[in-house]
N, C-alpha and C. Protein backbone atom coordinates (compact mmCIF):
# COMPACT_ATOMS: atom_id res chain seq x y z
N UNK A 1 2.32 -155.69 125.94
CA UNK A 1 2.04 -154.27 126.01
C UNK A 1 1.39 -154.00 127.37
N UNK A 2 1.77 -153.01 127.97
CA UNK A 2 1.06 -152.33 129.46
C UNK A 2 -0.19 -151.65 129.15
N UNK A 3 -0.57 -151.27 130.61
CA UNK A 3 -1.40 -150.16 130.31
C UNK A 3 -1.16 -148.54 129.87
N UNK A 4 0.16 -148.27 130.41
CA UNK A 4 0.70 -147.09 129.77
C UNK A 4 0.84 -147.05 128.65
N UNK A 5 1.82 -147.92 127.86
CA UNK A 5 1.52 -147.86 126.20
C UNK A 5 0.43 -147.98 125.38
N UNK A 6 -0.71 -149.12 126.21
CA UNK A 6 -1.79 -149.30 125.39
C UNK A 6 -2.31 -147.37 125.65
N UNK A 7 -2.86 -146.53 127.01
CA UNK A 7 -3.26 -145.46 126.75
C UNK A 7 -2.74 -144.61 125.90
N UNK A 8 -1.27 -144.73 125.93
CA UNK A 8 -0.39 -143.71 124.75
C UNK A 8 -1.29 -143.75 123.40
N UNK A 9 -1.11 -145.02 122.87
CA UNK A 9 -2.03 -145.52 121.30
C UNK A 9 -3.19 -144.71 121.70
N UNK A 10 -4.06 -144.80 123.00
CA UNK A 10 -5.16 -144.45 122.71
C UNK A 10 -5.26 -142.94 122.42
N UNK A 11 -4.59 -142.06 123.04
CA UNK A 11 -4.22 -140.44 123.31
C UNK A 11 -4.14 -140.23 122.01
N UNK A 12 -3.29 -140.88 121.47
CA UNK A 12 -2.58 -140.60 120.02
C UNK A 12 -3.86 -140.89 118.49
N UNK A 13 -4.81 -141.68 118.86
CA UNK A 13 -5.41 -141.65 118.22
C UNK A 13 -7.02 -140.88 118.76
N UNK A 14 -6.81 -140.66 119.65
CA UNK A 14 -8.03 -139.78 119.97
C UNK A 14 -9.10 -141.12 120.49
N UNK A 15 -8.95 -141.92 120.93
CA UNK A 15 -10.07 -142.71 121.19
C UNK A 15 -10.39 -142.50 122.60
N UNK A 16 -11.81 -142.31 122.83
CA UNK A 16 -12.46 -142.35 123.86
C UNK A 16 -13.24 -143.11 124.12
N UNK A 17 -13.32 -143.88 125.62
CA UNK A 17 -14.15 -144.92 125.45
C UNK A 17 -15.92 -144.62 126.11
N UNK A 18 -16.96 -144.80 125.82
CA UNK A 18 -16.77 -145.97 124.92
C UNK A 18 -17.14 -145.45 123.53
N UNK A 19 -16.14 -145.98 122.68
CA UNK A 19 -16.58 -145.50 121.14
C UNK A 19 -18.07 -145.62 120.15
N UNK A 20 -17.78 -144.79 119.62
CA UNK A 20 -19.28 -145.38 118.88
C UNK A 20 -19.09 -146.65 118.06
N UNK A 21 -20.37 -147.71 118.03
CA UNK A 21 -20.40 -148.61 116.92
C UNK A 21 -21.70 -148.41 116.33
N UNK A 22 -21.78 -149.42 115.28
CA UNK A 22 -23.41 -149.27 114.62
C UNK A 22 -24.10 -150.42 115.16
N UNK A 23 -25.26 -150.47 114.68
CA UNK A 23 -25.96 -151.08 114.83
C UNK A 23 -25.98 -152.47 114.57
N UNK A 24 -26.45 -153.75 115.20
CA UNK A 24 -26.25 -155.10 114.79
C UNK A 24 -27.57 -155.94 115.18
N UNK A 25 -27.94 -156.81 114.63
CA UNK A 25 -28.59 -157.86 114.94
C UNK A 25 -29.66 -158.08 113.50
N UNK A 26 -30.97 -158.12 113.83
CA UNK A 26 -31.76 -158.62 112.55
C UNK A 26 -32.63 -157.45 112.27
N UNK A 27 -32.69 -157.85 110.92
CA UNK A 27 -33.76 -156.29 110.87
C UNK A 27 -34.88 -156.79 109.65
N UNK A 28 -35.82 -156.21 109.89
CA UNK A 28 -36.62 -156.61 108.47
C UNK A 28 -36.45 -155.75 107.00
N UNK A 29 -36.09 -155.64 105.97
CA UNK A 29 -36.29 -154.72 105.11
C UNK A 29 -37.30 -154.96 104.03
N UNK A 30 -37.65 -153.94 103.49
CA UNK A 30 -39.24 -154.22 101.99
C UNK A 30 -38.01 -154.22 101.11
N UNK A 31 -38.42 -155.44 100.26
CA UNK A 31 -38.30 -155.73 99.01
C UNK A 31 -39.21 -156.04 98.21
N UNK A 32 -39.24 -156.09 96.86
CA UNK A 32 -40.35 -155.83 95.82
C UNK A 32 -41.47 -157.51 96.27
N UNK A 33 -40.30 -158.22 96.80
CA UNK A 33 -41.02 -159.83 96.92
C UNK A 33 -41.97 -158.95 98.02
N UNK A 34 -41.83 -158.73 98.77
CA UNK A 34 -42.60 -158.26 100.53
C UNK A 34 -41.24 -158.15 101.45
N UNK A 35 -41.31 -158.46 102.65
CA UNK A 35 -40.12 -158.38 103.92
C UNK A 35 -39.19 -159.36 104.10
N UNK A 36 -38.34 -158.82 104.20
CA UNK A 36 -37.19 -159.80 104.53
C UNK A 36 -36.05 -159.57 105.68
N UNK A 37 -36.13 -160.79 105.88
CA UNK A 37 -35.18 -160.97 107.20
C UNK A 37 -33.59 -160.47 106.86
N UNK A 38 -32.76 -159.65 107.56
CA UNK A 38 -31.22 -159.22 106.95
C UNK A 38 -31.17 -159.08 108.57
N UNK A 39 -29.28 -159.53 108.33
CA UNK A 39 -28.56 -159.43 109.70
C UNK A 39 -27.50 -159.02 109.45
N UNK A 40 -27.72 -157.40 110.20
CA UNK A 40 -26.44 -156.38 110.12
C UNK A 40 -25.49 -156.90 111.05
N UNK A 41 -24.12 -156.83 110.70
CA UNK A 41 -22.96 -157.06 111.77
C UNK A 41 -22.79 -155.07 112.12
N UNK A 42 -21.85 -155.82 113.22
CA UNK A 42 -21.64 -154.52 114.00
C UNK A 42 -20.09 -154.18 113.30
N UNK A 43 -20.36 -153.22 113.58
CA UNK A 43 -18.97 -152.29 113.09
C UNK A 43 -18.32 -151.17 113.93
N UNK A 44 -16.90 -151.32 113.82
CA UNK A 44 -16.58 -150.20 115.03
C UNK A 44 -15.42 -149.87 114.21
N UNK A 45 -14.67 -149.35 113.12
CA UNK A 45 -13.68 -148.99 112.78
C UNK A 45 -12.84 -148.35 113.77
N UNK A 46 -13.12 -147.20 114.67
CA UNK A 46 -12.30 -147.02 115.62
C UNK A 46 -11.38 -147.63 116.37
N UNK A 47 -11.78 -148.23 116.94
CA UNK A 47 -11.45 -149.49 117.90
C UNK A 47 -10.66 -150.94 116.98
N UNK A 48 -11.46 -150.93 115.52
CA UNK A 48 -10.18 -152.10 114.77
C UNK A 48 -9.22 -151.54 114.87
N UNK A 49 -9.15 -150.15 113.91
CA UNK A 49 -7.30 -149.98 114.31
C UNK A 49 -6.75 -149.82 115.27
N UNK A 50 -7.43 -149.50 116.49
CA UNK A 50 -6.64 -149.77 117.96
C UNK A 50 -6.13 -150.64 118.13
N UNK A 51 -6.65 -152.22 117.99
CA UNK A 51 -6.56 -153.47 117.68
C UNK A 51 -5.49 -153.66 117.05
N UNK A 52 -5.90 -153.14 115.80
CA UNK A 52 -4.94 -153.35 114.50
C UNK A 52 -3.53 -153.02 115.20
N UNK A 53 -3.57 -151.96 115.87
CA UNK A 53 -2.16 -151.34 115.70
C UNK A 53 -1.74 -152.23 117.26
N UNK A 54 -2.20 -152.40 118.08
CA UNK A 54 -1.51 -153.06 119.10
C UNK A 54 -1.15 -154.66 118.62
N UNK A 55 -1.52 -155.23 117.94
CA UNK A 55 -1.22 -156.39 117.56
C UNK A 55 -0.04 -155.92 117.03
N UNK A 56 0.06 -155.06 116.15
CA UNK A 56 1.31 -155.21 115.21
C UNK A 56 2.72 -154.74 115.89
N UNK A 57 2.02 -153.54 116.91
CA UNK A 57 3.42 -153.49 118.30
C UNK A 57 3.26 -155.01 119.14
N UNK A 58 2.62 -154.95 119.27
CA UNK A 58 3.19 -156.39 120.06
C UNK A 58 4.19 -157.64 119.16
N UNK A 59 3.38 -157.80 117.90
CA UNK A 59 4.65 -158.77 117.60
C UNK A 59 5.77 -158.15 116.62
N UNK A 60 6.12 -157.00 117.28
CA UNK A 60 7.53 -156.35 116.93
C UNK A 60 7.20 -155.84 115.36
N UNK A 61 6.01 -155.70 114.59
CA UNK A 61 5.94 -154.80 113.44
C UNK A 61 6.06 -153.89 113.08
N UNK A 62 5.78 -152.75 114.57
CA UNK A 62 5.60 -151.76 114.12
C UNK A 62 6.90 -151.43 115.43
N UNK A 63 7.40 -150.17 115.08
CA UNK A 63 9.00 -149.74 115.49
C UNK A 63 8.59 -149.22 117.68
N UNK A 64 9.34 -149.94 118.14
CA UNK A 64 9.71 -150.03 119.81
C UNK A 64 10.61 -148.63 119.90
């Protein structure tokens, strides 16, 4: 895939960069025990199906 087609996908889905993601790394939260250590992953749904969908044009899944 080029850069022209990859921007097409992007036009077409409205993505602008840079997209929003959430938040990631460690966080403390209260639980009834006291605090605890939790580790959020990051998330960007936007940008997976960008992903998503150029993988699947590239290996001929989705219609040329």
């Amino acid at each position: 895939m080029n850069g022209k087609q990859a921007k097409t996908i992007r036009k077409a889905l409205d993505i602008t960069k840079p997209t929003e993601a959430t938040e990631s790394g460690l966080f403390h939260t209260e639980t009834p025990e006291g605090k605890q250590w939790v580790f959020k992953r990051r998330r960007n749904p936007q940008m997976n199906l960008y992903r998503h969908i150029k993988r699947l044009y590239k290996r001929g899944q989705l219609g040329k």
